[in-house]
C-alpha atoms as a PDB file:
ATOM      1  CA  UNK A   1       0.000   0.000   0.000  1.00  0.00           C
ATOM      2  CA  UNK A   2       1.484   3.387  -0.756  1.00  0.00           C
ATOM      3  CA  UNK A   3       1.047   6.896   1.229  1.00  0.00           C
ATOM      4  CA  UNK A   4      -1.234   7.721  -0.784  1.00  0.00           C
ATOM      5  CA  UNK A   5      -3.669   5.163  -0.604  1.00  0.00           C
ATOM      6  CA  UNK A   6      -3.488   4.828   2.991  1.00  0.00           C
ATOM      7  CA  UNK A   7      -3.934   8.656   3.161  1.00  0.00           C
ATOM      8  CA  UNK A   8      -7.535   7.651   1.707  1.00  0.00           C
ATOM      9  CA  UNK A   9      -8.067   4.836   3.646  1.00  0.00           C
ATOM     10  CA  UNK A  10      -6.854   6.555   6.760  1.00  0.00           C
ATOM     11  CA  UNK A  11      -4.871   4.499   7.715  1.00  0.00           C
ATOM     12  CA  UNK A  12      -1.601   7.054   7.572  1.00  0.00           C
ATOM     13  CA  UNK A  13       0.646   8.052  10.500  1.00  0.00           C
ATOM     14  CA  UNK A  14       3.331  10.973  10.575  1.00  0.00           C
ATOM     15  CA  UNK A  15       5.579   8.052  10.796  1.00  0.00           C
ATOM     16  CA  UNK A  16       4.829   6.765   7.329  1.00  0.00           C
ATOM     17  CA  UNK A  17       5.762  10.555   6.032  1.00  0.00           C
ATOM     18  CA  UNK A  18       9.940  10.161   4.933  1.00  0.00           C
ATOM     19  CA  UNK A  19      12.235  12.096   6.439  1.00  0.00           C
ATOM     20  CA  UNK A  20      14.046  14.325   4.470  1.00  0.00           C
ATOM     21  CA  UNK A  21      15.645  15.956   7.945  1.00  0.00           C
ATOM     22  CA  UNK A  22      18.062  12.893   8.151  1.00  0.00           C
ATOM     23  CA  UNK A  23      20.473  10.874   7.296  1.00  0.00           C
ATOM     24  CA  UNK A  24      18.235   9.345   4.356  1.00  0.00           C
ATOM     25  CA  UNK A  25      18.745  12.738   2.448  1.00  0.00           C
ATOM     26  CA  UNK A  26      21.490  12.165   0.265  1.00  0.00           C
ATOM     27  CA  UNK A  27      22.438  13.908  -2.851  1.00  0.00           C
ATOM     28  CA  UNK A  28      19.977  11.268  -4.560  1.00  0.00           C
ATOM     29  CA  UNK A  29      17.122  11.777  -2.485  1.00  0.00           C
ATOM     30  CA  UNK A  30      14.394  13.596  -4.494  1.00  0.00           C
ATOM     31  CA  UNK A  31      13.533  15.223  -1.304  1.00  0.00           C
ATOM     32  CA  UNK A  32      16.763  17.441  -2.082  1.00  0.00           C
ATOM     33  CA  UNK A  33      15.623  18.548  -5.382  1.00  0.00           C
ATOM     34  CA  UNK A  34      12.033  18.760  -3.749  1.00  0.00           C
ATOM     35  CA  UNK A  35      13.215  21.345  -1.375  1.00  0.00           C
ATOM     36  CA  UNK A  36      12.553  20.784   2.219  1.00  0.00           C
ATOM     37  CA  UNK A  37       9.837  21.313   5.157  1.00  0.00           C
ATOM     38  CA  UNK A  38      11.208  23.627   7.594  1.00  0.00           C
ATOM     39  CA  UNK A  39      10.021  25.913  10.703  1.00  0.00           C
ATOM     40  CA  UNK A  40       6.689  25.079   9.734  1.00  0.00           C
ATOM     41  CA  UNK A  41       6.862  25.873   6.123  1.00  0.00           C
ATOM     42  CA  UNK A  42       8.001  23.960   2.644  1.00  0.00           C
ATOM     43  CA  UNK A  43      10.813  25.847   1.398  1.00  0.00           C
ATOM     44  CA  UNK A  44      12.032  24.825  -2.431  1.00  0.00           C
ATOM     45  CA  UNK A  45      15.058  27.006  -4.107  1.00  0.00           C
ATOM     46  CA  UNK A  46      14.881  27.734  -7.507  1.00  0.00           C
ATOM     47  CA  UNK A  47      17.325  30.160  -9.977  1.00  0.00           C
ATOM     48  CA  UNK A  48      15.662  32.172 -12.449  1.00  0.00           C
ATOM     49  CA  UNK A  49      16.529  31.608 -16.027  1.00  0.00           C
ATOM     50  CA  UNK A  50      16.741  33.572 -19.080  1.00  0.00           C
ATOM     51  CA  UNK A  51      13.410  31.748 -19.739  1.00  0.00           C
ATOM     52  CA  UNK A  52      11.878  33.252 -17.096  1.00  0.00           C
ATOM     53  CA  UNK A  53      12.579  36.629 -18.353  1.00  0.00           C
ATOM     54  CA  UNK A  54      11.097  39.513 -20.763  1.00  0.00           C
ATOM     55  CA  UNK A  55      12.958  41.457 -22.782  1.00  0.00           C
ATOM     56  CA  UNK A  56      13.842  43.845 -19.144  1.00  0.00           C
ATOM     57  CA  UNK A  57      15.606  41.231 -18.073  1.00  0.00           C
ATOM     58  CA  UNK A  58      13.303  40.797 -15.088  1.00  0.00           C
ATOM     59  CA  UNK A  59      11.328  37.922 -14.703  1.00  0.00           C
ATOM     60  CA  UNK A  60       7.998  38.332 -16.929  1.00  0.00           C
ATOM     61  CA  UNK A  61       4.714  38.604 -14.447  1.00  0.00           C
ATOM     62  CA  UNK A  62       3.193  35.427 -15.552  1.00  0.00           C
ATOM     63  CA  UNK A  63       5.964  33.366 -14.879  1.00  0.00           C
ATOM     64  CA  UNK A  64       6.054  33.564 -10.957  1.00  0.00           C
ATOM     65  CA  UNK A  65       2.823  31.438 -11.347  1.00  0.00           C
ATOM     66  CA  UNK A  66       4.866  28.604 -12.672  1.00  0.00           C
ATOM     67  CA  UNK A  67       7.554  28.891  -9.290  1.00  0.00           C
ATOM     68  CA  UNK A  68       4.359  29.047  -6.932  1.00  0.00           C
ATOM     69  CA  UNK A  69       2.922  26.160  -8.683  1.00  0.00           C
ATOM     70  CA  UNK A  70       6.562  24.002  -7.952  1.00  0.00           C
ATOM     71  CA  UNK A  71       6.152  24.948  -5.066  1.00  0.00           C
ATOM     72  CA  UNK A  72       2.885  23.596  -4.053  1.00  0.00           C
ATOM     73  CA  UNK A  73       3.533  20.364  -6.086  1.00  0.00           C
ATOM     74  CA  UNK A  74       6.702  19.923  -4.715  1.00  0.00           C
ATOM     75  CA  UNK A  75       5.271  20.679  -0.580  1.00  0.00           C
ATOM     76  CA  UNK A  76       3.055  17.643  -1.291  1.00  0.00           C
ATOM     77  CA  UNK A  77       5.903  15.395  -2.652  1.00  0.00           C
ATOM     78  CA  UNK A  78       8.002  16.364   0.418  1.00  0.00           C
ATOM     79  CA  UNK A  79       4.799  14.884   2.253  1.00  0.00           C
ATOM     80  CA  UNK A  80       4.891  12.062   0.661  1.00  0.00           C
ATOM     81  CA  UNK A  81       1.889  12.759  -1.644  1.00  0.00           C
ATOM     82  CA  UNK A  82       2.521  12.564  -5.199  1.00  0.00           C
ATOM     83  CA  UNK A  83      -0.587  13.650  -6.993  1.00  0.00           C
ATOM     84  CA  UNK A  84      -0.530  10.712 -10.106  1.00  0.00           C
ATOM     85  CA  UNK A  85      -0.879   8.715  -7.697  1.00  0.00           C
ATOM     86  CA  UNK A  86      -3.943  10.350  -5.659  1.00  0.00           C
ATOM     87  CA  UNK A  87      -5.990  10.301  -9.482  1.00  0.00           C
ATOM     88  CA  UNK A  88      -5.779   6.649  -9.214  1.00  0.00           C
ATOM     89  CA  UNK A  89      -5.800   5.783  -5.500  1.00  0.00           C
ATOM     90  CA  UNK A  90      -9.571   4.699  -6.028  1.00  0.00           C
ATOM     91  CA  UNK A  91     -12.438   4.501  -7.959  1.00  0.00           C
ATOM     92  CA  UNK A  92     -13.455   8.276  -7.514  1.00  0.00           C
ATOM     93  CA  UNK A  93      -9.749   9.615  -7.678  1.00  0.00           C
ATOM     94  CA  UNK A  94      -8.326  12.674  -6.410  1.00  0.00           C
ATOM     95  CA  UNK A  95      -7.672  16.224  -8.116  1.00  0.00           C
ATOM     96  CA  UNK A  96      -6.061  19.615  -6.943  1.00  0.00           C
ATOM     97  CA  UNK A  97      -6.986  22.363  -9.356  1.00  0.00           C
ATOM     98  CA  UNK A  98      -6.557  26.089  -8.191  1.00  0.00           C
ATOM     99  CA  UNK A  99      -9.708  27.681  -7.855  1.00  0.00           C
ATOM    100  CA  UNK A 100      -8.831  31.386  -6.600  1.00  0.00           C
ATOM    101  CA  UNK A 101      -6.004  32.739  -6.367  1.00  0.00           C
ATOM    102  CA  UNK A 102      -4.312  36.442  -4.813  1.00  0.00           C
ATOM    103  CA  UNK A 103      -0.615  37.561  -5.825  1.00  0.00           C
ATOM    104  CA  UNK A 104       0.757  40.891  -4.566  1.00  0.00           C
ATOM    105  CA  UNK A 105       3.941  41.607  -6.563  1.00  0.00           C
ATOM    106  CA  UNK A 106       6.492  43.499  -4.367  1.00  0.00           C
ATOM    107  CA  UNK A 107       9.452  43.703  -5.903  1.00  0.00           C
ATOM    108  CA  UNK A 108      11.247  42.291  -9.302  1.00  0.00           C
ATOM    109  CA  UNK A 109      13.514  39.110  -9.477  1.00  0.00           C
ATOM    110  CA  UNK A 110      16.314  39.286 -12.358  1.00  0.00           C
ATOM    111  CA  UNK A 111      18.002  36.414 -14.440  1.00  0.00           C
ATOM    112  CA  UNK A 112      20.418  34.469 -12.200  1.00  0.00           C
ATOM    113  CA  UNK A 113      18.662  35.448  -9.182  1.00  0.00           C
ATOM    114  CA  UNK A 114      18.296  32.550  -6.224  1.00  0.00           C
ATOM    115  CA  UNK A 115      14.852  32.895  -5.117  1.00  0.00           C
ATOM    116  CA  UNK A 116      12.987  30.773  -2.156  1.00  0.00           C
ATOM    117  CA  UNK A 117       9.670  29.273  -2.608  1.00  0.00           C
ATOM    118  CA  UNK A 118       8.105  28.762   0.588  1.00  0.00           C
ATOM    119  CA  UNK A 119       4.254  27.179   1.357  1.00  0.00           C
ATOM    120  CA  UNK A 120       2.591  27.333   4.381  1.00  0.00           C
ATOM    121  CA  UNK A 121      -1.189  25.045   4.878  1.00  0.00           C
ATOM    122  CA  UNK A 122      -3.226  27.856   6.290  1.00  0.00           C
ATOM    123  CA  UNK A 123      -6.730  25.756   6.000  1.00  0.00           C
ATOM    124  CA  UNK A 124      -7.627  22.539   5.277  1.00  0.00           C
ATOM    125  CA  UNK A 125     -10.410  20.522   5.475  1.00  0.00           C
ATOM    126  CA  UNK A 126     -13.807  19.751   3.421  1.00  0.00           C
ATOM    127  CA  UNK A 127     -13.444  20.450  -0.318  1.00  0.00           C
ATOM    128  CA  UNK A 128     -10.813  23.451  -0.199  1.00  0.00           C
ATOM    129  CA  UNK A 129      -7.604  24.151   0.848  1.00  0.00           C
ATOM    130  CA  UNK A 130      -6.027  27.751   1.402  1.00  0.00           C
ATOM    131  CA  UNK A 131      -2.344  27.750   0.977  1.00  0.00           C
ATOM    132  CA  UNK A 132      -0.011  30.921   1.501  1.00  0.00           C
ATOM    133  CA  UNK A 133       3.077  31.203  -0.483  1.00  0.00           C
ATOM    134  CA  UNK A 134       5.962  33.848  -0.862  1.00  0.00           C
ATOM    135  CA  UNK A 135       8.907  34.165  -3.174  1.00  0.00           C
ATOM    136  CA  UNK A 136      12.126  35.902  -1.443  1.00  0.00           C
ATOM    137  CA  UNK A 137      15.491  36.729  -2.622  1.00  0.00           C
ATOM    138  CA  UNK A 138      17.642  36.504   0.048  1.00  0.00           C
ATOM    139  CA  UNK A 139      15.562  38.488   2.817  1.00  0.00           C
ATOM    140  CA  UNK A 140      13.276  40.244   0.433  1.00  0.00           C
ATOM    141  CA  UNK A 141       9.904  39.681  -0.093  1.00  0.00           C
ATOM    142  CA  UNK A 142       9.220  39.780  -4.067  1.00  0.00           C
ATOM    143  CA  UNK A 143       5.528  37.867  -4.201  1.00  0.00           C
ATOM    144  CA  UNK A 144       2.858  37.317  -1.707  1.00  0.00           C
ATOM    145  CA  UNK A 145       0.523  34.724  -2.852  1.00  0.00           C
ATOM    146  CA  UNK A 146      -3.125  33.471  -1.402  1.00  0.00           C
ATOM    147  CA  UNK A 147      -3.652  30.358  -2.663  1.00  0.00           C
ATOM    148  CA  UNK A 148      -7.357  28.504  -2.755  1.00  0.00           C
ATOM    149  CA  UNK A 149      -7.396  24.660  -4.088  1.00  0.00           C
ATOM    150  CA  UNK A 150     -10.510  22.945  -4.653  1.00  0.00           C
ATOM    151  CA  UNK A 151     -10.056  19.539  -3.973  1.00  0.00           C
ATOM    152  CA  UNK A 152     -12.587  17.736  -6.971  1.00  0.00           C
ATOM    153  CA  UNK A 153     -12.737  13.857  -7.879  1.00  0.00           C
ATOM    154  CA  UNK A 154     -12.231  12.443 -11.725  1.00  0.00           C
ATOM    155  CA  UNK A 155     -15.213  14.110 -13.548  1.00  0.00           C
ATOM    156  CA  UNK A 156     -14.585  17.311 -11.791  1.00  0.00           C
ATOM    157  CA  UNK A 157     -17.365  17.016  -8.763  1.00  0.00           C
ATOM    158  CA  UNK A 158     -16.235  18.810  -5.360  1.00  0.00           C
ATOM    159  CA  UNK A 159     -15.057  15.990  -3.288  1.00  0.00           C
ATOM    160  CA  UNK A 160     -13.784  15.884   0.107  1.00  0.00           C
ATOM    161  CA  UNK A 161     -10.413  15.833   1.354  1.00  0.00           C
ATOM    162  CA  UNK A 162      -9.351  12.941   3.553  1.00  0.00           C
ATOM    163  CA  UNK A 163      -9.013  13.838   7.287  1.00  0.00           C
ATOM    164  CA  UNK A 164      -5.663  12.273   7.359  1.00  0.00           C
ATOM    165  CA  UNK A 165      -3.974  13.951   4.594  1.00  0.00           C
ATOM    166  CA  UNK A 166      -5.932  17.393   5.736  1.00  0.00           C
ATOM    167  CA  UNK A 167      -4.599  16.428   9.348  1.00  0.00           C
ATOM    168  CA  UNK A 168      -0.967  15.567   7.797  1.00  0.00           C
ATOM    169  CA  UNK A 169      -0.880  19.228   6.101  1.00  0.00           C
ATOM    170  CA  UNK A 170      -1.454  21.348   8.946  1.00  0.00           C
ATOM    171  CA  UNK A 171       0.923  19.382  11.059  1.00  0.00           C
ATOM    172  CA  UNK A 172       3.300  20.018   8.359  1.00  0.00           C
ATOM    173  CA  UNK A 173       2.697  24.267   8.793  1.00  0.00           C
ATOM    174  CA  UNK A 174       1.796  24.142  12.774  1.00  0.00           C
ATOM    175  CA  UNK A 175       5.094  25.906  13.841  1.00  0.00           C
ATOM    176  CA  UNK A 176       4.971  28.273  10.997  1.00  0.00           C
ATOM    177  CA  UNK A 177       2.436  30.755  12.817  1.00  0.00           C
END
């Protein structure tokens, strides 16, 4: 049985959860490239491309959504969650899709920049989840994101999400406050 399907089932414990604090995380671990839970938060470091940019040299407005969305996708692996797996788990599967979402753009990040992703479970429970996100370089604050996730089954009905995992997500952001 994987994490995921016990998630469903109920059946998970923080013990089943890997730790990427210890030993285990080696230069191979995928909880490396993953980034890392932290303080209360999932921090994941990315550098920003000349992809990323316009022709400013600054990274174009549109593309911070793509570094939030790592982020969130990569919080959940660092759970133990991967998402393929939650669409398939059972017979009514399990989708994510954002279904609100508020950015406040602070400041600029440049090509070659180092910028942290962090995420932070503010709610969760029912169908919804409300994440908060920010995107720093070094100690400044360059996006402020409000994230809401409707949590939906196969054909795109409003599902629940499982105590356990809702339970396993706010443990993850409880010192973060």
């Amino acid at each position: 049985m994987t994490i995921v399907q016990s998630l469903l089932d109920g059946r998970s414990s923080a013990k089943e959860v890997p730790d990427i604090q210890g030993d285990a995380a080696t230069m191979n671990s995928p909880f490396l490239i993953a980034g890392e839970l932290e303080a209360g938060s999932h921090r994941l470091v990315q550098r920003v491309y000349y992809e990323d940019t316009d022709f400013s040299g600054l990274v174009y407005h549109a593309r911070y959504l793509h570094f939030l969305e790592r982020g969130r996708t990569d919080y959940l692996r660092c759970l133990g969650v991967e998402q393929r797996e939650l669409l398939n788990a059972d017979e009514e599967g399990l989708v994510f899709v954002v279904h609100r979402m508020e950015i406040d753009f602070k400041g600029p990040a440049r090509m070659d920049d180092v910028l942290t992703i962090s995420t932070v479970t503010e709610k969760a429970g029912g169908a919804k989840m409300v994440l908060s996100q920010e995107i720093r370089r070094d100690d400044t604050l360059l996006i402020a994101a409000k994230v809401i996730i409707a949590v939906i089954n196969a054909k795109g009905r409003p599902r629940r999400l499982p105590e356990k995992l809702a339970a396993q997500m706010l443990a993850a952001s409880e010192t973060a406050g």
